[in-house]
C-alpha atoms as a PDB file:
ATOM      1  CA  UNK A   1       0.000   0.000   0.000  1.00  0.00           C
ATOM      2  CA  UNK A   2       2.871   2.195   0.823  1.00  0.00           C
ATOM      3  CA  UNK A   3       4.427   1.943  -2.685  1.00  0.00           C
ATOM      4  CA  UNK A   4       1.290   2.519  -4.122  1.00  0.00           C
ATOM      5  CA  UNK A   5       0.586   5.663  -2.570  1.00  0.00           C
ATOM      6  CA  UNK A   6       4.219   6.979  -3.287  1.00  0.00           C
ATOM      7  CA  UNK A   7       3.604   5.974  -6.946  1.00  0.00           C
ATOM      8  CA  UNK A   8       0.055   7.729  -6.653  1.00  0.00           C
ATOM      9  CA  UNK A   9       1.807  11.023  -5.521  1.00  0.00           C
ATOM     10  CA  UNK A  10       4.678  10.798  -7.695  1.00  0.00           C
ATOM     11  CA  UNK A  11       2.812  10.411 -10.846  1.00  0.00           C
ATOM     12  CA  UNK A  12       0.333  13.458  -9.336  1.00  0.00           C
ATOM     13  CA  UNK A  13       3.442  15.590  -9.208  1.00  0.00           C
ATOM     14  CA  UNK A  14       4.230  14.687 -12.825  1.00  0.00           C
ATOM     15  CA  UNK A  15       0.940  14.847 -13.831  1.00  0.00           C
ATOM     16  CA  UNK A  16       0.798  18.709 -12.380  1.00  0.00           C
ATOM     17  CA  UNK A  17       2.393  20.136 -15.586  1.00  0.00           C
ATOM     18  CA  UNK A  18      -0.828  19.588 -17.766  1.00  0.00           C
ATOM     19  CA  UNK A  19      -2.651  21.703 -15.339  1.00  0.00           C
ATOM     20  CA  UNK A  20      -5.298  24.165 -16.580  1.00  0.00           C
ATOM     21  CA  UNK A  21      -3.123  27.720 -17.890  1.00  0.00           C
ATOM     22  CA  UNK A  22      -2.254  25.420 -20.293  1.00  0.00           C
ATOM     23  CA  UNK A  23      -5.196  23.078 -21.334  1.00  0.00           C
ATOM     24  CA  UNK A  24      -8.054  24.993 -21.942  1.00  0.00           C
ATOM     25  CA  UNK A  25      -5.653  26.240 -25.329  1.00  0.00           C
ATOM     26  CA  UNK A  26      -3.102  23.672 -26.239  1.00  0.00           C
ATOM     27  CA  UNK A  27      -0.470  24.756 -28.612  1.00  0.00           C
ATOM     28  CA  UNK A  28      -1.016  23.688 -32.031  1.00  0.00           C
ATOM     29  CA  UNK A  29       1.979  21.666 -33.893  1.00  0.00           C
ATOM     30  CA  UNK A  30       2.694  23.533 -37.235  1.00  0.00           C
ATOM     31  CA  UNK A  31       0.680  23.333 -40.187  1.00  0.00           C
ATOM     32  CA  UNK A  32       2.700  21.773 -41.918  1.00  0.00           C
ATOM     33  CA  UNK A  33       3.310  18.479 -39.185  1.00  0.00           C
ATOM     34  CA  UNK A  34       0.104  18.277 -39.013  1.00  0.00           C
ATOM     35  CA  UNK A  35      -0.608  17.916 -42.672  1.00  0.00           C
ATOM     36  CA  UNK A  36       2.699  15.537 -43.039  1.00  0.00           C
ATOM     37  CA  UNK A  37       1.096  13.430 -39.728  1.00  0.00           C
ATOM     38  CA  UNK A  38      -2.868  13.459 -41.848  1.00  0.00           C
ATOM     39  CA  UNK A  39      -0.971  11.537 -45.067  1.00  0.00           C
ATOM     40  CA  UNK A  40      -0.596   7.440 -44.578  1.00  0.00           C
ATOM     41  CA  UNK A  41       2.305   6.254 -46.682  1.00  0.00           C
ATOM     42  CA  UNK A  42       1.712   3.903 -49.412  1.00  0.00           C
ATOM     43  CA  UNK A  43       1.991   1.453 -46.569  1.00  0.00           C
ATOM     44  CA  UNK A  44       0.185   2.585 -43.993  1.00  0.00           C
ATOM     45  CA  UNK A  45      -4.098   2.357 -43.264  1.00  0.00           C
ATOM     46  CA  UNK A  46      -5.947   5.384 -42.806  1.00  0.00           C
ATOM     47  CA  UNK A  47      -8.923   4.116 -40.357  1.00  0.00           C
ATOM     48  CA  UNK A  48     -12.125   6.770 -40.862  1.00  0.00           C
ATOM     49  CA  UNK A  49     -15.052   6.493 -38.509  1.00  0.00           C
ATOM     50  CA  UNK A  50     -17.062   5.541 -41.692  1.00  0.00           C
ATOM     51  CA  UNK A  51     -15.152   2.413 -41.260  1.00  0.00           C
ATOM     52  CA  UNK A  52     -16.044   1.782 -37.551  1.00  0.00           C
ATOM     53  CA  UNK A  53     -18.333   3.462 -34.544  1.00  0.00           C
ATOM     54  CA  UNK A  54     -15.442   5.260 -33.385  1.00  0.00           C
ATOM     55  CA  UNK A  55     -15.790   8.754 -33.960  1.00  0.00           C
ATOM     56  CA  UNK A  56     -12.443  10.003 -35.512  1.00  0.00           C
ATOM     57  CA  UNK A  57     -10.106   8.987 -37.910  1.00  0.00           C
ATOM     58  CA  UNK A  58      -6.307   7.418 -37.440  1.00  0.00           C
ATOM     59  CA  UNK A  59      -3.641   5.675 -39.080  1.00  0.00           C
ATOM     60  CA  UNK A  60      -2.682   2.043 -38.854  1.00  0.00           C
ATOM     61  CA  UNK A  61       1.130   1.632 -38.959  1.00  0.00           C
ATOM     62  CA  UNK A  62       2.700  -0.643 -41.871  1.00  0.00           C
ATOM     63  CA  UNK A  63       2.680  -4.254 -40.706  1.00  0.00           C
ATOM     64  CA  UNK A  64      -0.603  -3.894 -38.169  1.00  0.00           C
ATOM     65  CA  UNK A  65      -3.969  -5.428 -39.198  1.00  0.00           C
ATOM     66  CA  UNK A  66      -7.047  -5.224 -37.494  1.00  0.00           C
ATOM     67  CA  UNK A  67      -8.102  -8.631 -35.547  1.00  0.00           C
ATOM     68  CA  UNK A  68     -11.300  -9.759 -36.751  1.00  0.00           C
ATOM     69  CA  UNK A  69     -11.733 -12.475 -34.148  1.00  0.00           C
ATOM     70  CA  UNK A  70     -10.978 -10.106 -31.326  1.00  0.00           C
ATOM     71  CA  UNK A  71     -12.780  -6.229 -32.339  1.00  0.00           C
ATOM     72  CA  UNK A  72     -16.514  -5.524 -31.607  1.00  0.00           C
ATOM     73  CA  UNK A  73     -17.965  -2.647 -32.750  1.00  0.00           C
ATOM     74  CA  UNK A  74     -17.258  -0.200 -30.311  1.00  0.00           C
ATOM     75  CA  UNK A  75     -13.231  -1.596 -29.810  1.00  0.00           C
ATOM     76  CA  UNK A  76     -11.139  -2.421 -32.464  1.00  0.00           C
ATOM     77  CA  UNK A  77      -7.987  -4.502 -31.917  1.00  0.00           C
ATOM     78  CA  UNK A  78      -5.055  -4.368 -33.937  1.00  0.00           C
ATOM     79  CA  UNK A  79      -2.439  -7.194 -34.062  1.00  0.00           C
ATOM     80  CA  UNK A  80       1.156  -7.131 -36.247  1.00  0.00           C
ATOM     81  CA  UNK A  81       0.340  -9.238 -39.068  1.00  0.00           C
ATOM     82  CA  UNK A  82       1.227 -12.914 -38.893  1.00  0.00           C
ATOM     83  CA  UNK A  83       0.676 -12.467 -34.994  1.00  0.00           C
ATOM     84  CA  UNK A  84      -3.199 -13.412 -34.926  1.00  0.00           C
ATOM     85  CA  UNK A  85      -2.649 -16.919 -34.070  1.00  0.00           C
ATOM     86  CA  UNK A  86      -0.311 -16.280 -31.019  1.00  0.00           C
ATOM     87  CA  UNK A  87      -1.215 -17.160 -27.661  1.00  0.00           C
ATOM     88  CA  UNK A  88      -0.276 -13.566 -26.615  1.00  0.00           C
ATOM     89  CA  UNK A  89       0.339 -10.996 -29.291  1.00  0.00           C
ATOM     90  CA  UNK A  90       1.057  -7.810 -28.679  1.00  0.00           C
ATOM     91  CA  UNK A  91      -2.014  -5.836 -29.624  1.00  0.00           C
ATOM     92  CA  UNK A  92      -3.305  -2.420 -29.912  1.00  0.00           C
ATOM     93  CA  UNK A  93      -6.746  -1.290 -29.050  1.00  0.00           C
ATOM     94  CA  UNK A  94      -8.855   1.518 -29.987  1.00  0.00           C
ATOM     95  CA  UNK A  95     -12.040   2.599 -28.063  1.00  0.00           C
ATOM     96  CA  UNK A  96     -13.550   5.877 -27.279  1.00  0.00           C
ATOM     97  CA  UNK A  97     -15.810   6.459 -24.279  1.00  0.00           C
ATOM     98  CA  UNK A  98     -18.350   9.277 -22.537  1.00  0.00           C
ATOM     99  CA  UNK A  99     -17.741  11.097 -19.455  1.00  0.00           C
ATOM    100  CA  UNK A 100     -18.978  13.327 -17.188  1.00  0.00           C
ATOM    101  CA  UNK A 101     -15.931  15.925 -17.714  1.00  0.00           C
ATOM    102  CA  UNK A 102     -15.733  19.119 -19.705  1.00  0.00           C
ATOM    103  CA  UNK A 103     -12.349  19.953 -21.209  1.00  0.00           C
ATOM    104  CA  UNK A 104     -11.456  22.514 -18.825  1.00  0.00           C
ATOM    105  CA  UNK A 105     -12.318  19.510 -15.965  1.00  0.00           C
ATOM    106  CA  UNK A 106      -9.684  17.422 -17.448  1.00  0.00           C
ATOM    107  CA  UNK A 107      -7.644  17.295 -14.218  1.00  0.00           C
ATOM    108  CA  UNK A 108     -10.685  15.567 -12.654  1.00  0.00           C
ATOM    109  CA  UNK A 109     -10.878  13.023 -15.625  1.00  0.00           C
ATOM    110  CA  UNK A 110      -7.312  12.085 -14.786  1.00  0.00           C
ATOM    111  CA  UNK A 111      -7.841  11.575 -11.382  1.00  0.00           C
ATOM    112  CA  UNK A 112     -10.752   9.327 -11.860  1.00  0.00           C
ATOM    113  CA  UNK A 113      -8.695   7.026 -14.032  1.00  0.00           C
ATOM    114  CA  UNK A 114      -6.027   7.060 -11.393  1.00  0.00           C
ATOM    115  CA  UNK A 115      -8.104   6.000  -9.028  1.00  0.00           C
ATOM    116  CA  UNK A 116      -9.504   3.241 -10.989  1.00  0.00           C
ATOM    117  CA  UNK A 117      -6.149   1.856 -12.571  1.00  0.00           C
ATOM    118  CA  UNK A 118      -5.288   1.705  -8.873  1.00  0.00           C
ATOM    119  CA  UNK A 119      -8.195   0.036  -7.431  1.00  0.00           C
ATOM    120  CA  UNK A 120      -7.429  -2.948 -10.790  1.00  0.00           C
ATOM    121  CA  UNK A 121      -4.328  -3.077  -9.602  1.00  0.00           C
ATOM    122  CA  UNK A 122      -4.870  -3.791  -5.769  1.00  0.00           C
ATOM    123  CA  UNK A 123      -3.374  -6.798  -5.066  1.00  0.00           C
ATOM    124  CA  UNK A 124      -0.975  -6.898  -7.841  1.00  0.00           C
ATOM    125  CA  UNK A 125       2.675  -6.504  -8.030  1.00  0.00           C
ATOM    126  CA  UNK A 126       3.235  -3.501 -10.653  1.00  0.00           C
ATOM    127  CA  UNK A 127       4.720  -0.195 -11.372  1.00  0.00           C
ATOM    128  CA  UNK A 128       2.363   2.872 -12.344  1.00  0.00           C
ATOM    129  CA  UNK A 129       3.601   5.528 -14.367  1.00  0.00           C
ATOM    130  CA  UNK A 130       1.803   8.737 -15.669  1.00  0.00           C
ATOM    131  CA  UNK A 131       2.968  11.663 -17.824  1.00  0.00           C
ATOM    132  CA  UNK A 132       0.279  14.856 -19.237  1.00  0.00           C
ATOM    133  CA  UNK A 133       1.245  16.260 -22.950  1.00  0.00           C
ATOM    134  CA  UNK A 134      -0.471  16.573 -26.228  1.00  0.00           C
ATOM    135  CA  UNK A 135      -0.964  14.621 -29.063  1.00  0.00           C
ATOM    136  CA  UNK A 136       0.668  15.592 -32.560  1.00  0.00           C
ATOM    137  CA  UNK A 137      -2.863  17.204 -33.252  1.00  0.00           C
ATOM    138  CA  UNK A 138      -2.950  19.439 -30.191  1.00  0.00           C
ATOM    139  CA  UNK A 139      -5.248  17.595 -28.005  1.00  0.00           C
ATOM    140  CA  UNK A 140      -4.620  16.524 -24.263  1.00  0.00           C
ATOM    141  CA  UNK A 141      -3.297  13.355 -23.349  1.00  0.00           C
ATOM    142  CA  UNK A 142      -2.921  11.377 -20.535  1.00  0.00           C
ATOM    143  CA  UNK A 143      -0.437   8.392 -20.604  1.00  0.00           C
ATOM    144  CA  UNK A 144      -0.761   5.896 -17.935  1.00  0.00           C
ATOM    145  CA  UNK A 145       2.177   2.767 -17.971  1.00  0.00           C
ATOM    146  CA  UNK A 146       1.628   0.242 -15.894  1.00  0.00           C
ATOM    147  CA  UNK A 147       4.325  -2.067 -15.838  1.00  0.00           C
ATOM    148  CA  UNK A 148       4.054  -5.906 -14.421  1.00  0.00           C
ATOM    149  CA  UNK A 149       7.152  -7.539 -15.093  1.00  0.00           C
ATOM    150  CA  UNK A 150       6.596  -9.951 -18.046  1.00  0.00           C
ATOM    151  CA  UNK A 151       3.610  -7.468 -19.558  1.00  0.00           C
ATOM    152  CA  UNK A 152       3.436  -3.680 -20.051  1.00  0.00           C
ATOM    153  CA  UNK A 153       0.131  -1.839 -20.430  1.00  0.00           C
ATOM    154  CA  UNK A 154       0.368   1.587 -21.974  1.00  0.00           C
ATOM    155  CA  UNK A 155      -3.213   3.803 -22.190  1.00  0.00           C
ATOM    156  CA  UNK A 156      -3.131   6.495 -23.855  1.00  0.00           C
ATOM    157  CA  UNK A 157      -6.161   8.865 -23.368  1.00  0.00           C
ATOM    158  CA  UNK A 158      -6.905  11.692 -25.809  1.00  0.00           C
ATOM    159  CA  UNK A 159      -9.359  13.749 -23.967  1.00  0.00           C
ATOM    160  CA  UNK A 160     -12.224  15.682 -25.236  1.00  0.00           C
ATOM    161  CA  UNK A 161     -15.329  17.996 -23.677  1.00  0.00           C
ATOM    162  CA  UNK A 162     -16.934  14.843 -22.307  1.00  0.00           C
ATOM    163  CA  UNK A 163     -15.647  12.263 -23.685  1.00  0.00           C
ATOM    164  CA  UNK A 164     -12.065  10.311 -24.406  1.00  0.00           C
ATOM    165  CA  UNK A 165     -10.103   8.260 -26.968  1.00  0.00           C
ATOM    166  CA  UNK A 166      -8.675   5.099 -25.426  1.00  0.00           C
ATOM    167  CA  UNK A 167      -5.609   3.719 -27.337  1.00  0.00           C
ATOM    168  CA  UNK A 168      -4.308   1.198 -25.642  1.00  0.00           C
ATOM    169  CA  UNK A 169      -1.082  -0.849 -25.895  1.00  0.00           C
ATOM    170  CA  UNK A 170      -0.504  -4.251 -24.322  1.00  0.00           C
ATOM    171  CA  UNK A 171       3.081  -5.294 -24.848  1.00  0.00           C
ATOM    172  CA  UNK A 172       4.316  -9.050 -23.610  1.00  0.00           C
ATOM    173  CA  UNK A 173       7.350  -9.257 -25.910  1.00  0.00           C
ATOM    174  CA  UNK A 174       9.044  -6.066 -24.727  1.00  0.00           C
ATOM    175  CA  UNK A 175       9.363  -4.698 -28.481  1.00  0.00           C
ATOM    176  CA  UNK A 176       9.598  -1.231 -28.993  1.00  0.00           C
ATOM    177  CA  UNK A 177       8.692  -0.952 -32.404  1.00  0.00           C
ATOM    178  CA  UNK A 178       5.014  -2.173 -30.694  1.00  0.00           C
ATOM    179  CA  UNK A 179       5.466   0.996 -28.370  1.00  0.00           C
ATOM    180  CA  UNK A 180       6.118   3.401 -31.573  1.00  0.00           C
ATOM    181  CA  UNK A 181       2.970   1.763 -33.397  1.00  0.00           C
ATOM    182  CA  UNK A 182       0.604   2.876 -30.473  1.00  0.00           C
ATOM    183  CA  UNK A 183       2.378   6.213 -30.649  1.00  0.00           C
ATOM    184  CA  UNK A 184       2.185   6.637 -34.100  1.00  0.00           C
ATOM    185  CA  UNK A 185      -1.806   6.276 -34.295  1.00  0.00           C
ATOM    186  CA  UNK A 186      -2.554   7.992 -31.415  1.00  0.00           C
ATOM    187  CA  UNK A 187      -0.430  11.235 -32.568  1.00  0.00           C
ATOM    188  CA  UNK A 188      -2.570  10.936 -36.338  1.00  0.00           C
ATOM    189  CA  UNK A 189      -5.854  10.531 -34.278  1.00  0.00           C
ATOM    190  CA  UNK A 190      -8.410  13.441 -35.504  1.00  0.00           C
ATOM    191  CA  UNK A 191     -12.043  13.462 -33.741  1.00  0.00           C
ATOM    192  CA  UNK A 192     -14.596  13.711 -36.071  1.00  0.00           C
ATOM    193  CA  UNK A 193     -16.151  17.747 -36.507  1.00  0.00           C
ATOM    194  CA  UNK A 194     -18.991  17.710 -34.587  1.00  0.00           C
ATOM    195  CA  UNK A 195     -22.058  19.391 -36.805  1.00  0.00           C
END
């Protein structure tokens, strides 16, 4: 319990710098990274939400497919390709949720998914890690790692007014290039205009 709470206040104090004289106007990446970021190689996937419930549109990295026997209509997994039969790939998920928070409340989002990573992980033996910054598109995110030993768990959390984009990461080889994959669609992740 001890280490818990010293994680819990260390990742608070990290967590500080995305307070709010900074999120209610994130800076905006240049034009022209953004438009480079919007443009899938030849190899890449651009996902659109007419392809899928989720509201906003990303890019699948060369070598990731989308797992047919695992996605649902409101969560779409992505495996590397010739991983699907493995008894544990490493896999990338995509699902975007509602919540009670406004932008501007976006400290008080973060808190509430501290508090329930922690109360998943009571019991078990793992490092929690958190870190505030913004996605290549200039929203907020929240990063949460949460480190067991033979399996790391990366959420990333693109927050909106009321509502969030959950890409998540689960990693049980240890590969980077898995890490940079999750990275790489959550900084080309665009919500949809709301009209």
């Amino acid at each position: 319990m001890k280490k818990i709470l010293i994680v819990l206040l260390t990742m608070v104090l990290l967590l500080a710098g995305c307070g709010k004289n900074g999120a209610s106007s994130p800076q905006s990446p240049s034009d022209e990274s953004v438009a480079d970021q919007q443009k899938p190689s030849s190899s890449e996937t651009e996902i659109s939400s007419e392809d899928h419930a989720i509201p906003g549109s990303y890019t699948v990295p060369e070598g990731w497919e989308k797992s047919e026997k695992h996605s649902t209509d409101s969560q779409i997994f992505y495996i590397e390709e010739g991983h699907e039969n493995d008894e544990k790939p490493d896999n990338i998920s995509v699902h975007v949720g509602k919540n009670k928070y406004s932008l501007d409340e976006h400290e008080q989002f973060r808190d509430a998914i501290v508090q329930q990573i922690l109360m998943q992980l009571d019991g078990i033996e793992a490092q929690l890690n958190g870190d505030g910054t913004y996605t290549e598109q200039g929203d907020l995110l929240y990063i949460f790692t949460i480190d067991e030993g033979d399996i790391v768990t990366t959420q990333y959390y693109i927050v909106k007014d009321y509502g969030f984009c959950l890409i998540q990461l689960t990693n049980f080889s240890g590969s980077e290039t898995t890490e940079q994959a999750a990275r790489d669609m959550v900084d080309s992740f665009v919500w949809d205009t709301e009209g």
